[in-house]
Protein backbone atom coordinates (compact mmCIF):
# COMPACT_ATOMS: atom_id res chain seq x y z
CA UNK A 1 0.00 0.00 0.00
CA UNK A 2 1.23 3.50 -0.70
CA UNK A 3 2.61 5.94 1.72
CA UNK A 4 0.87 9.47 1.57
CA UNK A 5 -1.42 11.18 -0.50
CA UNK A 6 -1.48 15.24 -0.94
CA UNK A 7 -4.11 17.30 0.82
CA UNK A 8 -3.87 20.36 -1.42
CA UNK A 9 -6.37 21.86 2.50
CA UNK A 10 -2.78 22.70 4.48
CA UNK A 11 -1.51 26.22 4.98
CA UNK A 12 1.71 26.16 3.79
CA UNK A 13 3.09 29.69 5.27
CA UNK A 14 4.20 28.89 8.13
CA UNK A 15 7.07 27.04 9.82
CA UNK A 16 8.87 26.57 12.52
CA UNK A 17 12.52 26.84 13.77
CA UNK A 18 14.12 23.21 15.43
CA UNK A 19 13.88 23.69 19.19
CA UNK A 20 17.19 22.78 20.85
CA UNK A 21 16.71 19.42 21.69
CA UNK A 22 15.81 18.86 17.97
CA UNK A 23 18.75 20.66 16.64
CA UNK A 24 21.58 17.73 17.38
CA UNK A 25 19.07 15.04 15.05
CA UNK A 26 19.14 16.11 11.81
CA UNK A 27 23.52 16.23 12.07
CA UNK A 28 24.16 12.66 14.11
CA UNK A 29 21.04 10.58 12.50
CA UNK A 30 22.19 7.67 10.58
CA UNK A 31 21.27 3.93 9.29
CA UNK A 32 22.47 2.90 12.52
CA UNK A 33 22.07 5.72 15.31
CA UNK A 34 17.80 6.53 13.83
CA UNK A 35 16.90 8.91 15.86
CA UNK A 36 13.76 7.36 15.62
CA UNK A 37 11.27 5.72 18.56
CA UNK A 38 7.78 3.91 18.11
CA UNK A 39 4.71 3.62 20.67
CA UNK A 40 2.68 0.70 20.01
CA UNK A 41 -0.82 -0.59 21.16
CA UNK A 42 -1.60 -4.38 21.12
CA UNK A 43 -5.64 -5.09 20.67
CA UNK A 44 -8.01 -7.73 21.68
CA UNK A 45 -9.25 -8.07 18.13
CA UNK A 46 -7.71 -7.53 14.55
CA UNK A 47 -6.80 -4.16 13.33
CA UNK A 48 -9.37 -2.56 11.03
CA UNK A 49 -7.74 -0.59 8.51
CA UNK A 50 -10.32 1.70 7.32
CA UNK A 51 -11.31 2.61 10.66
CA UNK A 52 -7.40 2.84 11.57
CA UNK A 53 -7.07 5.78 8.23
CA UNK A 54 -9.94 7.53 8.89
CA UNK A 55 -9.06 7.45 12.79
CA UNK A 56 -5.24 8.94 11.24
CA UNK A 57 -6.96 11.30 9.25
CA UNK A 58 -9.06 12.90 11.86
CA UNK A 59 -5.78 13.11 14.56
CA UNK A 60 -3.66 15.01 12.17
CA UNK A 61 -6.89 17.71 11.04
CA UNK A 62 -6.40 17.98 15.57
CA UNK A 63 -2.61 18.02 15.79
CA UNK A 64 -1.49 19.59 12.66
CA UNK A 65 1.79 20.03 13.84
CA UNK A 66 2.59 16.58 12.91
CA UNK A 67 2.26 16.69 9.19
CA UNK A 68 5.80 18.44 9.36
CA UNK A 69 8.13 18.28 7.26
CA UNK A 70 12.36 18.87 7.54
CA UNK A 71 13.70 21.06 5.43
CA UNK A 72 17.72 22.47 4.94
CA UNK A 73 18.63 26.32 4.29
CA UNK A 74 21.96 27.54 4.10
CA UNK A 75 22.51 28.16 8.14
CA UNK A 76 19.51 25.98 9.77
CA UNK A 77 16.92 23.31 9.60
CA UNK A 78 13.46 23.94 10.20
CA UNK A 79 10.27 22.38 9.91
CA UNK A 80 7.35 23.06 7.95
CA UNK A 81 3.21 22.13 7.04
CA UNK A 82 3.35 19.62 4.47
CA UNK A 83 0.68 19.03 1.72
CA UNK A 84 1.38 14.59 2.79
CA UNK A 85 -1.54 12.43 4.05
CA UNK A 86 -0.14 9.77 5.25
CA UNK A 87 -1.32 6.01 4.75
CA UNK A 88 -1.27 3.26 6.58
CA UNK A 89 1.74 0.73 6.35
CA UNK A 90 1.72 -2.69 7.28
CA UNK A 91 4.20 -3.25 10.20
CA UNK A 92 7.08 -5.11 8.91
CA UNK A 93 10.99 -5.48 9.02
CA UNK A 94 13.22 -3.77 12.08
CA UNK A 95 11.57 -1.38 14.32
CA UNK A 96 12.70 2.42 13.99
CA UNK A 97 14.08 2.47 10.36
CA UNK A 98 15.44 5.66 9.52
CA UNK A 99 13.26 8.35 8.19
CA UNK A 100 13.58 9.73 4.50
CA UNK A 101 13.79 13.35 5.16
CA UNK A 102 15.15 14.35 1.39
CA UNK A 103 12.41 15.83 -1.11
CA UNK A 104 9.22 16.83 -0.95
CA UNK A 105 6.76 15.52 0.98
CA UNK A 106 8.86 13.60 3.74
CA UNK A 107 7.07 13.43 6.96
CA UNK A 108 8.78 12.59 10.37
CA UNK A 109 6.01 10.04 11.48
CA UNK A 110 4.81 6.65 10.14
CA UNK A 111 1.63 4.74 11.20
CA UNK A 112 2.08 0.62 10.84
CA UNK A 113 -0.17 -1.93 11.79
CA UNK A 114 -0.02 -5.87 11.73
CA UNK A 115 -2.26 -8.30 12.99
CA UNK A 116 -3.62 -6.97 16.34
CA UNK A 117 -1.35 -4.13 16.62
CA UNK A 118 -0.61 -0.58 16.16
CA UNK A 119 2.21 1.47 16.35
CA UNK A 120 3.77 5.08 15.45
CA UNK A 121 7.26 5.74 14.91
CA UNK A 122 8.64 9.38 15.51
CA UNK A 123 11.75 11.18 14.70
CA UNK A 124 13.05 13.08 17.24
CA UNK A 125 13.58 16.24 15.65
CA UNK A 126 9.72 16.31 15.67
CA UNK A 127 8.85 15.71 19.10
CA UNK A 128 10.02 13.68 21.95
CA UNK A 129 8.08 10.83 24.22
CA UNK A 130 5.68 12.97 26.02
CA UNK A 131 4.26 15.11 22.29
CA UNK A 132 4.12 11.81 20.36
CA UNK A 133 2.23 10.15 23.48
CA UNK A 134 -0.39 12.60 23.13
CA UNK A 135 -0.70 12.40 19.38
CA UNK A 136 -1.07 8.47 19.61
CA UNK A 137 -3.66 8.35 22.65
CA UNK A 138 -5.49 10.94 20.53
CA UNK A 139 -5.15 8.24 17.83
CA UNK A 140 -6.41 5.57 18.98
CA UNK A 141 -9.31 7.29 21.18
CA UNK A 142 -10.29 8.38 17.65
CA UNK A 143 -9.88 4.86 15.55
CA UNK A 144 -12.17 3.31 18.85
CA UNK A 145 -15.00 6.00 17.85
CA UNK A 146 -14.94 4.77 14.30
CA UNK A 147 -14.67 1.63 15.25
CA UNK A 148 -17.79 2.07 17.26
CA UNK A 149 -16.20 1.10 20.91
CA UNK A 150 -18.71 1.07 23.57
CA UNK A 151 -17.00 3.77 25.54
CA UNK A 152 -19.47 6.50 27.52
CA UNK A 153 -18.47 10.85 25.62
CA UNK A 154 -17.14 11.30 28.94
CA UNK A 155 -14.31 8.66 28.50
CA UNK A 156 -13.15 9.60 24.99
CA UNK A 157 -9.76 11.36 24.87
CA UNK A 158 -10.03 14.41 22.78
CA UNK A 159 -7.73 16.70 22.25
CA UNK A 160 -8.39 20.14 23.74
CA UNK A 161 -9.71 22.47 21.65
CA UNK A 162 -9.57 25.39 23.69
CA UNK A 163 -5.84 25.33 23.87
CA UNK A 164 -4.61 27.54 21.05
CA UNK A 165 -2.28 25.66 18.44
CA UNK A 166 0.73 28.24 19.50
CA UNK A 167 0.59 26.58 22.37
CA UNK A 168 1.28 22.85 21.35
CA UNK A 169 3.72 24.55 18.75
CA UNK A 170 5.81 26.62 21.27
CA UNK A 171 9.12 26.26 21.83
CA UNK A 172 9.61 25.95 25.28
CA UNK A 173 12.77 25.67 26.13
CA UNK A 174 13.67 29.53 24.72
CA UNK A 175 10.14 30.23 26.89
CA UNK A 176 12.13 29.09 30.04
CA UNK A 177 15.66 30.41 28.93
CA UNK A 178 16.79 32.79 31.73
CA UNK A 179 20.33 34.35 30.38
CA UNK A 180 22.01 35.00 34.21
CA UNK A 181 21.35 31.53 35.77
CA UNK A 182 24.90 29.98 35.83
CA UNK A 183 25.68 26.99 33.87
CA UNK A 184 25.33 23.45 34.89
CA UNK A 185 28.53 21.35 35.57
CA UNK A 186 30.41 19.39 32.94
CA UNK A 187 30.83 15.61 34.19
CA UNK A 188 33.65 13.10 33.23
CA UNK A 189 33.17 10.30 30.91
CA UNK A 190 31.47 7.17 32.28
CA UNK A 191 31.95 3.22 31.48
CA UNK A 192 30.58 1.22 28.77
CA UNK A 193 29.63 -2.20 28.59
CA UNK A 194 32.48 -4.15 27.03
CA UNK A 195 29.76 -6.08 24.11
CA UNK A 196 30.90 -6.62 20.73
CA UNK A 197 28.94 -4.69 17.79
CA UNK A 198 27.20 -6.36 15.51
CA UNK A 199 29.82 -6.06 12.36
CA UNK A 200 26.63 -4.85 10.07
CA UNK A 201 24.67 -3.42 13.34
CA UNK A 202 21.16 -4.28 13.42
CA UNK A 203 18.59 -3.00 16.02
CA UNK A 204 17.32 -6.11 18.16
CA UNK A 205 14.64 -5.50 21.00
CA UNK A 206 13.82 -7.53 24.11
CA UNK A 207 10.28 -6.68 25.24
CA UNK A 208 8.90 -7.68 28.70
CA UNK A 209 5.61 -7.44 30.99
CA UNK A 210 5.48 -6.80 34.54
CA UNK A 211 3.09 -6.11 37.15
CA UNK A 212 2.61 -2.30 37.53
CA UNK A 213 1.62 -2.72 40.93
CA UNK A 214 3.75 -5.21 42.65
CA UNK A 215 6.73 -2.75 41.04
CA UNK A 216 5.13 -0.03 42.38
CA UNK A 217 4.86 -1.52 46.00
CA UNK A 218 8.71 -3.15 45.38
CA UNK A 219 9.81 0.95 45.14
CA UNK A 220 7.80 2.18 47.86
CA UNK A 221 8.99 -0.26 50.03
CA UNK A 222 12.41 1.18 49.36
CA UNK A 223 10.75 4.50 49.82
CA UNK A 224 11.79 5.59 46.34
CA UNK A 225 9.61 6.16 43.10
CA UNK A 226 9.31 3.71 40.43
CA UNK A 227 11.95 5.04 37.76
CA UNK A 228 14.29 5.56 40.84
CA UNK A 229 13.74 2.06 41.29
CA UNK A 230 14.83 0.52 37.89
CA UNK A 231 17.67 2.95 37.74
CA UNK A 232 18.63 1.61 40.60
CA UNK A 233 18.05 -1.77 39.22
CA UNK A 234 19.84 -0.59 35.87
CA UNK A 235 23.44 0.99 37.87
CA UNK A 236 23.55 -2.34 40.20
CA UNK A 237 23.45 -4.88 36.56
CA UNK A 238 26.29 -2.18 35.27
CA UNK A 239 28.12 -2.85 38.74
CA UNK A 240 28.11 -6.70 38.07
CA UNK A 241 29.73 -6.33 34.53
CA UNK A 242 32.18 -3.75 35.50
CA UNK A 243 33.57 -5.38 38.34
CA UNK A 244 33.50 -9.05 36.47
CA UNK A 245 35.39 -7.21 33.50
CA UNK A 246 38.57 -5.34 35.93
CA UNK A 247 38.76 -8.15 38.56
CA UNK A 248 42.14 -8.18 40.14
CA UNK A 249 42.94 -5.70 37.00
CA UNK A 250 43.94 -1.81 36.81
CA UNK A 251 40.09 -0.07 37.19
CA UNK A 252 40.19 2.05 33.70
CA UNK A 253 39.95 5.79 33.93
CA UNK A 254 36.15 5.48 32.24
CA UNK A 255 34.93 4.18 35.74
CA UNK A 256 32.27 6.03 36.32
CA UNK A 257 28.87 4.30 36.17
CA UNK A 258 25.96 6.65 35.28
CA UNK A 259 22.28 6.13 33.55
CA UNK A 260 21.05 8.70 31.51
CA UNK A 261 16.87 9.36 32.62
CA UNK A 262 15.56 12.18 30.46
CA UNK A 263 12.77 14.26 32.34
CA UNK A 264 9.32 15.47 30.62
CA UNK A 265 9.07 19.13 31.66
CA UNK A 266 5.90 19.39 31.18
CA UNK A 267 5.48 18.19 34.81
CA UNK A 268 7.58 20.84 35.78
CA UNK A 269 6.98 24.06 33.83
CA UNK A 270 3.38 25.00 32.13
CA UNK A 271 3.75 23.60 29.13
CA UNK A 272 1.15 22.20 26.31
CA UNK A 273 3.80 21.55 23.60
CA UNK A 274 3.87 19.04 21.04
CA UNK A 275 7.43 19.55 19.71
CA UNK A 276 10.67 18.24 22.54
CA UNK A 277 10.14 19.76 25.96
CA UNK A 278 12.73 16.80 27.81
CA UNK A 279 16.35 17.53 29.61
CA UNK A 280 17.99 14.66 31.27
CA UNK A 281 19.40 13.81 34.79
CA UNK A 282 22.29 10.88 35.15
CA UNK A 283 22.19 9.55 38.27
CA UNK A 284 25.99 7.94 39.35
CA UNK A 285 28.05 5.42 41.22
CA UNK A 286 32.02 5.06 41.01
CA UNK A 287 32.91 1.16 42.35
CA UNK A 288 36.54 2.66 41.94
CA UNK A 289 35.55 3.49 45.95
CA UNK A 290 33.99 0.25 46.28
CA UNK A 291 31.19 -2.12 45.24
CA UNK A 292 27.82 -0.83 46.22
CA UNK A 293 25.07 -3.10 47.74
CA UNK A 294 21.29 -2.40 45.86
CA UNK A 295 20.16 -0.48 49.05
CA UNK A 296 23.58 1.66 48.77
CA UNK A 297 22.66 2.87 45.19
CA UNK A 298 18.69 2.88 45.80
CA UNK A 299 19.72 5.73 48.25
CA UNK A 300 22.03 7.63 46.08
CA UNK A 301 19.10 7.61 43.22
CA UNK A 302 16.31 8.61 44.60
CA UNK A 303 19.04 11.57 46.61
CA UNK A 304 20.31 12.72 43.30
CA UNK A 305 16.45 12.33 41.61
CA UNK A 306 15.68 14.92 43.79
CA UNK A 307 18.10 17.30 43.91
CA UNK A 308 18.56 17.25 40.06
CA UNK A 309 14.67 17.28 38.74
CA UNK A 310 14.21 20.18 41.20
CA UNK A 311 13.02 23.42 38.54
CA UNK A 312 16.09 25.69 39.92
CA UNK A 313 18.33 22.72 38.71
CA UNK A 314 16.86 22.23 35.72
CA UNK A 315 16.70 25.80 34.36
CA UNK A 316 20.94 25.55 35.03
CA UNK A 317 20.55 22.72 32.60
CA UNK A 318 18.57 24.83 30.05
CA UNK A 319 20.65 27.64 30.51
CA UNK A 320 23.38 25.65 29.35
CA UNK A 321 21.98 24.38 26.28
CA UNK A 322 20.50 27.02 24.85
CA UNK A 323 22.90 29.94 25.34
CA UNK A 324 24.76 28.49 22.60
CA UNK A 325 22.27 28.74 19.99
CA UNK A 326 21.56 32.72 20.95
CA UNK A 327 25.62 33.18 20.14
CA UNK A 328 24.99 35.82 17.31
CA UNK A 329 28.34 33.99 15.70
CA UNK A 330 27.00 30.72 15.60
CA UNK A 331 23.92 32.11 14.15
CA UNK A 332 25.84 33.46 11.13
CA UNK A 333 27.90 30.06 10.70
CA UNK A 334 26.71 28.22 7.52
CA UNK A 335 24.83 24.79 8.28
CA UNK A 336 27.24 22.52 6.53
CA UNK A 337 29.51 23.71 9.61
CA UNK A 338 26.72 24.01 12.18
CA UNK A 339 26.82 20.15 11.12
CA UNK A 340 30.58 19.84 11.95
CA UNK A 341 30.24 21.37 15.27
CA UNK A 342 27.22 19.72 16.06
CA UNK A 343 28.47 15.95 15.41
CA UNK A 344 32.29 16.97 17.11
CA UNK A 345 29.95 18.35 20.07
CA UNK A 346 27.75 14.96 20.25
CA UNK A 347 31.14 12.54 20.05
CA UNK A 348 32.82 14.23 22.90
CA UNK A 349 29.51 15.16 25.40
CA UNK A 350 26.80 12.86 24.52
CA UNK A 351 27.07 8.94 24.87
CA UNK A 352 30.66 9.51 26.30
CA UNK A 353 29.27 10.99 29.57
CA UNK A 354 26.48 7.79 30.40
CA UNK A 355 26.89 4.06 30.11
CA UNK A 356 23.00 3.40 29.51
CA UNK A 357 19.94 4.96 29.50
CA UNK A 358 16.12 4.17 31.21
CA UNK A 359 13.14 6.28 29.46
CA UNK A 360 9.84 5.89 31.55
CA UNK A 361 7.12 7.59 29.77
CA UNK A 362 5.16 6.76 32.36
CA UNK A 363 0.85 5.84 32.16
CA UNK A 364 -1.15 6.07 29.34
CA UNK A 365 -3.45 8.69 30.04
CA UNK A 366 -6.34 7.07 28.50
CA UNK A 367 -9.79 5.61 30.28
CA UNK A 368 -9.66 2.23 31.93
CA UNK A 369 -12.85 1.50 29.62
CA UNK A 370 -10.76 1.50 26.90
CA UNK A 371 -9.40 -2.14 28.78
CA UNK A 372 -12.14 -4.14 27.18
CA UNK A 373 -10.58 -3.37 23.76
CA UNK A 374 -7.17 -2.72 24.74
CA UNK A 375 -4.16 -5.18 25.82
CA UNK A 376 -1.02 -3.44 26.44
CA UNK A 377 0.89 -0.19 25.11
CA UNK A 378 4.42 -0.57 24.16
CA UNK A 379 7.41 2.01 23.76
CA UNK A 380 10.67 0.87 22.33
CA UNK A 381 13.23 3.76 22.34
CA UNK A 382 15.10 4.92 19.66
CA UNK A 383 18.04 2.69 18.51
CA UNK A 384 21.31 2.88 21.48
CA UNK A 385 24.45 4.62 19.85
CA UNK A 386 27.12 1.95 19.23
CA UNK A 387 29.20 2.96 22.04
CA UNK A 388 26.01 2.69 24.83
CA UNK A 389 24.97 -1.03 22.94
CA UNK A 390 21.94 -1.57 25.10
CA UNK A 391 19.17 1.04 26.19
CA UNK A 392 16.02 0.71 28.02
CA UNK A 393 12.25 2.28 27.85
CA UNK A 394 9.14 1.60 29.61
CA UNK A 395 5.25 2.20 29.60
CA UNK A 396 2.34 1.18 31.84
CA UNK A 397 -1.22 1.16 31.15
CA UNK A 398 -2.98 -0.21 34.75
CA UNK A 399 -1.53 -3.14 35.53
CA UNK A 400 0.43 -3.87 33.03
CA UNK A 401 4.17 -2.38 32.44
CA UNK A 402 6.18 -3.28 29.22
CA UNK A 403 9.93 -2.86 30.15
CA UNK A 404 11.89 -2.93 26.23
CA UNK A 405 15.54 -3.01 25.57
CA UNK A 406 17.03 -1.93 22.60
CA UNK A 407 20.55 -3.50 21.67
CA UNK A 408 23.26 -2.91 19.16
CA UNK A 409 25.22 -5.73 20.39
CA UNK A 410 25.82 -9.49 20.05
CA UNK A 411 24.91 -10.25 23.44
CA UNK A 412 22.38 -9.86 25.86
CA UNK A 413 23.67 -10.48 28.73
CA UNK A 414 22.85 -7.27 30.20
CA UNK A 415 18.38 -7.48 30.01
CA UNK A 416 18.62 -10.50 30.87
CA UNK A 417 20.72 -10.36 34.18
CA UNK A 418 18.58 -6.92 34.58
CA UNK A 419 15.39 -9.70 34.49
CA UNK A 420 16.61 -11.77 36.32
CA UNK A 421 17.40 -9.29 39.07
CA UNK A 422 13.48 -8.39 38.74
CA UNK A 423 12.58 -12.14 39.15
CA UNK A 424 14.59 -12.81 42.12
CA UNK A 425 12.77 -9.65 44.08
CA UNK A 426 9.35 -11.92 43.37
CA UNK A 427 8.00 -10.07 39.96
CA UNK A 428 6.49 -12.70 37.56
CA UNK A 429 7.84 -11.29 34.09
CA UNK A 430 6.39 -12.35 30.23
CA UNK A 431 8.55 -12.10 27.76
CA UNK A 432 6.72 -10.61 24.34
CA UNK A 433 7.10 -11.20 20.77
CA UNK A 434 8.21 -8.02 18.94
């Protein structure tokens, strides 16, 4: 089945500039390193397809923002309305394939479906977890109402029409830019797990189901939240390989253990937007001091969580980031070496400073009606760089949380010891078919 079709409807005039998270995409994307992330739904019955397009149809006339396009000038990207309808695809192959950006017409989001599921893939330049989780529960609330769902007006999820589209289109991280706040730390590199890459590197996912609630209760009896948790979880597996890998050998000057966890301001500043509105904190341990029992790092966690999600902390962290971009020199540089600077920047501060990462998007804010259709959501982040080899993501919808990792490597060594870690505290896990 095709792709897109036009819709000659769109406004064309206007467009908007990448916010800053965006900005780093376009010049570090590759075959291997997507930049690309998918939310998924699995059903109780079959997909209907016609329902599914229509459902599509209706979400974008609502969100408009997403039929964006990425287009290159001689010193930026931006994005703008594009005439594309997009089809549905039938799910197939890898999970986040790069995006075509080149030509006319290219949008940064496909819709696939197979079987009993649906899913949405995203490139980041267009919006991050918490934008693209709004577009897809507006999705699906829509393909239930054309598929007729029993589900009361009350319980629909529709999107809210009294918020103005400059609103969902804002970029909010110049919005919360305050120029005298002093700049946030730099941090030394950290450790990487010592997997071999797959010689042609190919994305391979490991998908599995827990019980929201007995996690939940596991965390609280440590007094901590449930992402503090699994980081927790996620620096004590790292532990176990780096101190199997330098037993009774030199520790290596990359000894730092640290877990990337990128934070949805929204929850912290008044924000509607659709486009990336996410900074991230990296909690720490160095076993250079010593090895650290689970309680031990389940106390530095949730300590640093705190501290470093706090708003005053967080603008330092904005600050940071986008001062650069208001350099009136770096404004005039051409793109081509905007591009340079962008990919030297993202070698020598980006996957250097963390050895892994844990995304929790958190619950699907959608009616627990919508149970008596629906099985499961699941969010598999975008593809680890090389270096990292394994990253983590997770969802919940009531009882149900799907943890996924993502892996570049040959081995997985690491979800699984992370599993059985999860096992041995009493959790019953499923694994899932992709």
């Amino acid at each position: 089945m095709g792709i897109i079709r036009l819709n000659k409807n769109i406004d064309l005039k206007s467009w908007y500039r990448l916010d800053n998270a965006a900005k780093i995409f376009p010049a570090v994307t590759n075959k291997v390193r997507t930049s690309v992330f998918r939310l998924s739904v699995d059903l109780h019955e079959a997909v209907k397809l016609e329902p599914l397009q229509k459902a599509l149809d209706k979400t974008l006339l609502e969100l408009p923002y997403f039929r964006s396009q990425l287009k290159k000038g001689f010193f930026w990207y931006w994005l703008e309305p594009s005439e594309a309808q997009p089809l549905i695809q039938y799910d197939q192959g890898a999970p986040c394939r790069e995006f075509n950006t080149q030509g006319r017409n290219h949008l940064l989001i496909r819709i696939l479906a197979r079987e009993n599921k649906i899913s949405a893939e995203f490139m980041h330049t267009l919006t991050d977890g918490g934008g693209a989780s709004t577009f897809f529960t507006s999705l699906i609330s829509n393909y239930g109402q054309f598929c007729k769902w029993a589900i009361s007006p009350e319980d629909q999820v529709i999107t809210d029409r009294s918020i103005d589209q400059k609103d969902l289109t804002e970029d909010s991280y110049k919005k919360y830019f305050r120029k005298h706040i002093p700049k946030h730390l730099k941090i030394r590199n950290a450790y990487h797990l010592p997997f071999e890459i797959h010689r042609k590197p190919k994305f391979r996912t490991l998908i599995a189901e827990l019980s929201t609630s007995k996690l939940i209760a596991l965390a609280h009896e440590k007094k901590i939240s449930l992402t503090e948790y699994l980081a927790s979880v996620y620096l004590f597996t790292l532990q176990k390989f780096y101190l199997l890998e330098y037993n009774k050998r030199p520790f290596p000057r990359k000894s730092i253990l640290r877990v990337e966890i990128p934070v949805n301001l929204r929850k912290l500043f008044p924000s509607k937007t659709l486009r990336n509105f996410a900074l991230f904190v990296m909690p720490e341990i160095d076993p250079r001091l010593g090895a650290y029992s689970f309680d031990e790092i389940t106390s530095i966690v949730h300590h640093y969580m705190q501290l470093e999600t706090d708003h005053r902390q967080i603008q330092r962290i904005i600050r940071r980031n986008v001062g650069g971009e208001k350099n009136p020199i770096i404004r005039i540089i051409p793109l081509i070496l905007k591009v340079m600077v962008l990919t030297l920047m993202f070698k020598n501060s980006g996957p250097k400073l963390y050895s892994g990462v844990l995304t929790n998007l958190g619950p699907v804010k959608i009616s627990a009606d919508y149970t008596k259709f629906i099985k499961r959501f699941r969010f598999i982040p975008p593809p680890p760089d090389p270096s990292i080899k394994v990253n983590s993501a997770l969802i919940s919808y009531h009882d149900s949380l799907v943890l996924c990792f993502g892996n570049q490597s040959t081995s997985t060594k690491f979800e699984r010891e992370f599993l059985r870690f999860l096992k041995n505290e009493g959790l019953n896990i499923t694994i899932l078919n992709s």
